[in-house]
Structures are given as structure tokens and as C-alpha cells.
Protein backbone atom coordinates (compact mmCIF):
# COMPACT_ATOMS: atom_id res chain seq x y z
CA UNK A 1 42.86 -16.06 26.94
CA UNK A 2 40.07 -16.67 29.68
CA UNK A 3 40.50 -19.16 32.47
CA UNK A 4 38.59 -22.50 31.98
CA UNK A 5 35.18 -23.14 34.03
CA UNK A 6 34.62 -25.91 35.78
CA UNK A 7 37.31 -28.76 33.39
CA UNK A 8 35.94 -26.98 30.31
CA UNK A 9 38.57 -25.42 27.68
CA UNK A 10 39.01 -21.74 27.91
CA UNK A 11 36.48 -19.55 25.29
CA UNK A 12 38.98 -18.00 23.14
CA UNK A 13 37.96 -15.36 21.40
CA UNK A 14 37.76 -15.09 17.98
CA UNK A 15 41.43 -12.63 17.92
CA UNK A 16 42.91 -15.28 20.15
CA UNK A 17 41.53 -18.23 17.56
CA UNK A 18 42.96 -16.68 14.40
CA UNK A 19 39.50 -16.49 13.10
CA UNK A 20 38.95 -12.27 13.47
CA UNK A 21 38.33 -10.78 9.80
CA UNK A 22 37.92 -7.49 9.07
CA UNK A 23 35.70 -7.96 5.59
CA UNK A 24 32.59 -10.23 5.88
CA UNK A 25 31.58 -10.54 2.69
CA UNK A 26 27.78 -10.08 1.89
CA UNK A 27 25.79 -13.35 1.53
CA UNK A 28 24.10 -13.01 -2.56
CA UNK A 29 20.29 -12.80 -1.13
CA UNK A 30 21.21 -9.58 0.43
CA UNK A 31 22.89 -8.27 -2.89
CA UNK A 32 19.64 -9.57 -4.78
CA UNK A 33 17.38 -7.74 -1.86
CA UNK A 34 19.31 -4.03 -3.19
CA UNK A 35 18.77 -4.84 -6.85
CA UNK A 36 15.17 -5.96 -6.44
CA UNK A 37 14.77 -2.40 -5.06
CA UNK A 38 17.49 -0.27 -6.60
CA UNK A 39 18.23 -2.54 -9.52
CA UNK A 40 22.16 -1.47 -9.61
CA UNK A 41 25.42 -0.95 -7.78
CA UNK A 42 27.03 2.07 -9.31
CA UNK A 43 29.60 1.95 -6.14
CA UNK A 44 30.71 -0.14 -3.53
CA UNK A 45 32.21 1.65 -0.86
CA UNK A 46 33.90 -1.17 0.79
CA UNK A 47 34.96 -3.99 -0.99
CA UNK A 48 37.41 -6.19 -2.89
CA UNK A 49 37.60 -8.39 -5.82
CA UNK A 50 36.30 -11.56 -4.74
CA UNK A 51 33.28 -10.21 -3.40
CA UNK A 52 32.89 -8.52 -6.60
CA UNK A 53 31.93 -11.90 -8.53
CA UNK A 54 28.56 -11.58 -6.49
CA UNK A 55 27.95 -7.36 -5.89
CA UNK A 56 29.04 -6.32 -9.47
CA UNK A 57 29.21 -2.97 -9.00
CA UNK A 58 30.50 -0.46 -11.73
CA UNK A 59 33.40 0.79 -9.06
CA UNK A 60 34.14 0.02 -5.68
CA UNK A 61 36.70 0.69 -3.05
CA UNK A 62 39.10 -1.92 -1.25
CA UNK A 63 41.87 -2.40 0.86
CA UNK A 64 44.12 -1.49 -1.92
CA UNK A 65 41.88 1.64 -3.48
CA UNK A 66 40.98 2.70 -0.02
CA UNK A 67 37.19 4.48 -0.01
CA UNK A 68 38.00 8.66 0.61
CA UNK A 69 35.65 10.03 3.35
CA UNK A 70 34.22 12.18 0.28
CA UNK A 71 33.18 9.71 -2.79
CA UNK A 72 33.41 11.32 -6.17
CA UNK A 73 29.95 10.99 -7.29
CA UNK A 74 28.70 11.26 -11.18
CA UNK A 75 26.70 13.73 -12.79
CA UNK A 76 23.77 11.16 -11.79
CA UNK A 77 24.63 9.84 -8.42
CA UNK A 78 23.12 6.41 -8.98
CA UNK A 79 23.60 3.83 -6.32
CA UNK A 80 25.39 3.39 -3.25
CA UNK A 81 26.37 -0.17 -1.34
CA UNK A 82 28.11 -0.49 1.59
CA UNK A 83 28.78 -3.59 3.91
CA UNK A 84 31.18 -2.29 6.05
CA UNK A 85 33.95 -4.42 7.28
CA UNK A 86 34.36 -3.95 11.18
CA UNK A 87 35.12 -3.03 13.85
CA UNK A 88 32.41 -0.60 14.89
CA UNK A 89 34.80 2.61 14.28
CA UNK A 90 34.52 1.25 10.28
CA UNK A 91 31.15 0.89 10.80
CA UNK A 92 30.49 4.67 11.81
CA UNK A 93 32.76 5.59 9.01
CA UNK A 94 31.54 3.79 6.01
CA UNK A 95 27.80 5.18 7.66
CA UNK A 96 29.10 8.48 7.43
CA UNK A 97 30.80 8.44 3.98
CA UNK A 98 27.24 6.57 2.78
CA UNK A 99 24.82 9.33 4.50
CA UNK A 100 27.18 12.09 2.59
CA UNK A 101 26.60 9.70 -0.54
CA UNK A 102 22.63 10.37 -0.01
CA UNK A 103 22.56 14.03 1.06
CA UNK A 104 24.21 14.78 -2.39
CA UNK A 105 21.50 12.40 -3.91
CA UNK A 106 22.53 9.32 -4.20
CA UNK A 107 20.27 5.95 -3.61
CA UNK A 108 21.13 3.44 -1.84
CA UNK A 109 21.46 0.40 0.77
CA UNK A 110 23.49 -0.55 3.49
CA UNK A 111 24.33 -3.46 5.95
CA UNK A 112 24.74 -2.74 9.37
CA UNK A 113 25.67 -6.26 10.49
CA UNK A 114 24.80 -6.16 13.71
CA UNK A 115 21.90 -4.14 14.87
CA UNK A 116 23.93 -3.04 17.36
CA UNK A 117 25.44 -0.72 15.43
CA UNK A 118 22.51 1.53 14.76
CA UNK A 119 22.71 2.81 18.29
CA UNK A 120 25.74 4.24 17.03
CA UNK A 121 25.05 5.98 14.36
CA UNK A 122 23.16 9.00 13.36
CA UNK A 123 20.08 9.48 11.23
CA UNK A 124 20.40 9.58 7.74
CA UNK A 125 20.33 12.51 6.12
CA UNK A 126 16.71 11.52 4.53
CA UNK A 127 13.83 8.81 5.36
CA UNK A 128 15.41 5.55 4.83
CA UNK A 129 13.34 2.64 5.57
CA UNK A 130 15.12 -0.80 8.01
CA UNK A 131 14.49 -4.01 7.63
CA UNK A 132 15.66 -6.06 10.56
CA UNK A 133 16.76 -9.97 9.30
CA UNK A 134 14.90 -12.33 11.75
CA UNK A 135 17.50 -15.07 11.37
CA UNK A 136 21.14 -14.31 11.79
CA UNK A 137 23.35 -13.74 8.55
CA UNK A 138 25.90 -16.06 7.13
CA UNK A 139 28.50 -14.12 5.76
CA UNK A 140 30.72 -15.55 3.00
CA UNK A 141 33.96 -16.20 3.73
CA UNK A 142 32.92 -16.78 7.09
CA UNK A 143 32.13 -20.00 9.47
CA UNK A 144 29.74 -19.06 11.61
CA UNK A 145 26.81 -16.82 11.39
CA UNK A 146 26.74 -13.30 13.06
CA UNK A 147 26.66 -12.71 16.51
CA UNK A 148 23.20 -10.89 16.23
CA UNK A 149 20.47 -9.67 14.19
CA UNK A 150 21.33 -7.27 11.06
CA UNK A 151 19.95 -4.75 9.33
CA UNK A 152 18.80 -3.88 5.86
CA UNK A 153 19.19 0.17 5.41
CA UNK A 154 17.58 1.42 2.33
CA UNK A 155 16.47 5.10 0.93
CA UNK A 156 13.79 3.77 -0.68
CA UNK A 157 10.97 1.48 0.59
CA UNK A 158 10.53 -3.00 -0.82
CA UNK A 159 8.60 -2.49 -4.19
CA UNK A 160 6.15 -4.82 -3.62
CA UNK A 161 3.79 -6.61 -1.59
CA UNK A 162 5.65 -9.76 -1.86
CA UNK A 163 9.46 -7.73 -0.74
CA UNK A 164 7.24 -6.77 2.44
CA UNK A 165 5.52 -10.50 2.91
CA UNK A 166 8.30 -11.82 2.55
CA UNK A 167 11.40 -10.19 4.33
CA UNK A 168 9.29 -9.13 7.54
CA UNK A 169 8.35 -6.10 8.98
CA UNK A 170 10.21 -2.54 6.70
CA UNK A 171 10.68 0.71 9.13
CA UNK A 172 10.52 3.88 8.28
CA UNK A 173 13.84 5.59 9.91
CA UNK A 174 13.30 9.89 9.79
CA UNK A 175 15.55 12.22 11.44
């Protein structure tokens, strides 16, 4: 616990308040922004049930059906989602199970919840195209928004003019 400044209460973190989760579960406008360019979830590499009622996915991977570094993919790859739940050593794993997802041709999106985290990690395995959320995410499940900015990771560029107008400025991201 930190020492209190000047008769304030000490800043506890969020361990030391009981608040810490692993899982943040993705707020439904970023679920809607993958289908309005990929149009399904085929798999979820890190989820559970309750976060199902809003993702949907055909299968997905939890706590209890833990995702394997190497995702059995079908005959047609389809798509891949991933919100990672954290810390940052999850976050470079679920990037690297998702990046073997597309280099064996899978589509895809996935949420790197803190841009942060992209320093991190290492170009994807094809051009994937970052959006960068202006305004902080509210995670469900959670009471307060993220720390900082997030990012959108996608393999294939906003369909239209309005996914562009509207969400803010898309990156291209190339090895």
C-alpha cells in the first residue's frame, strides 16, 4: 500500500482494492465493429460463457477449455477474435496464438486494450490495418474505463466510407 500525501488516503492499487480482473469483457460496439467487417466469430480465443451472450462465436476457449498455443483450425479457417485478458504476458500470448491463426489463413480482429501493448508485440504475419479508439473503453464487467487508449487490430480494412468516418483514422500495420 503507498503512504498517504499530504492528509490524503493512500492510492491503492487496484490488487490491493480487490478490484484486479484478469478477463475484461469486450464492450458489444466493439463485437459489432468485427462483424460489420468480418461478419462472424468462428473462434474466440479467450473467453467464457457470459461474454458469450454478446460475441457468439461458434467455439471459444476459457478458463476451463484453456486456448492451446496451436488452435485447431477448419478446413476453412474463418474468423478469429481475441480480447485477451491481462496481464501483458497474456497479451503477447493470445497475439501470438492469433498471428499463427492468420499465417495459416485465418481472418480476423483483435483488442489490444491498451495501446501500450503494441510496443510489445511483433508484426503480424500479414498487413493488418489499427484503428486506435479516441475515447477510452468501458469494459463490461468492469467499473471504470481503461487506463489508456485501445486498439482495433484487423486483417482486413472498415468496408465503408461510413466504418472510416466514423471510427477515426484506420492504419495500415506491414511487417
Amino acid at each position: 500500500m503507498k503512504a498517504a500525501t499530504k492528509g490524503r488516503p493512500p492510492q491503492l492499487t487496484s490488487t490491493e482494492r480487490g478490484t484486479y480482473r484478469d478477463d475484461h469483457g469486450t464492450p458489444a460496439h466493439v463485437i459489432e465493429l468485427h462483424r460489420r467487417i468480418h461478419c462472424t466469430i468462428d473462434i474466440d480465443l479467450a473467453s467464457d460463457a457470459q461474454a458469450q451472450k454478446i460475441v457468439r462465436a461458434r467455439r471459444y476457449y476459457s478458463l476451463e477449455k484453456p486456448c492451446p498455443l496451436v488452435v485447431t483450425l477448419p478446413p476453412d479457417p474463418g474468423t478469429v477474435w481475441c480480447n485477451p485478458p491481462g496481464p501483458s504476458e497474456n497479451v503477447i500470448r493470445f497475439w501470438q496464438i492469433w498471428c499463427s491463426c492468420v499465417a495459416r489463413g485465418a481472418e480476423g480482429s483483435f483488442l489490444a486494450f491498451s495501446v501500450d501493448h503494441l510496443r510489445f508485440l511483433v508484426p503480424p504475419p500479414t498487413r493488418c490495418y489499427v484503428l486506435f479508439f479516441e475515447k477510452r473503453l468501458k469494459f463490461v464487467g468492469n467499473r471504470s474505463q481503461a487506463a489508456i487508449a485501445s486498439a482495433f487490430v484487423s486483417t482486413r480494412p472498415p468496408k465503408t466510407e461510413v466504418d472510416i468516418n466514423e471510427l477515426g483514422p484506420w492504419l495500415e500495420w506491414v511487417e
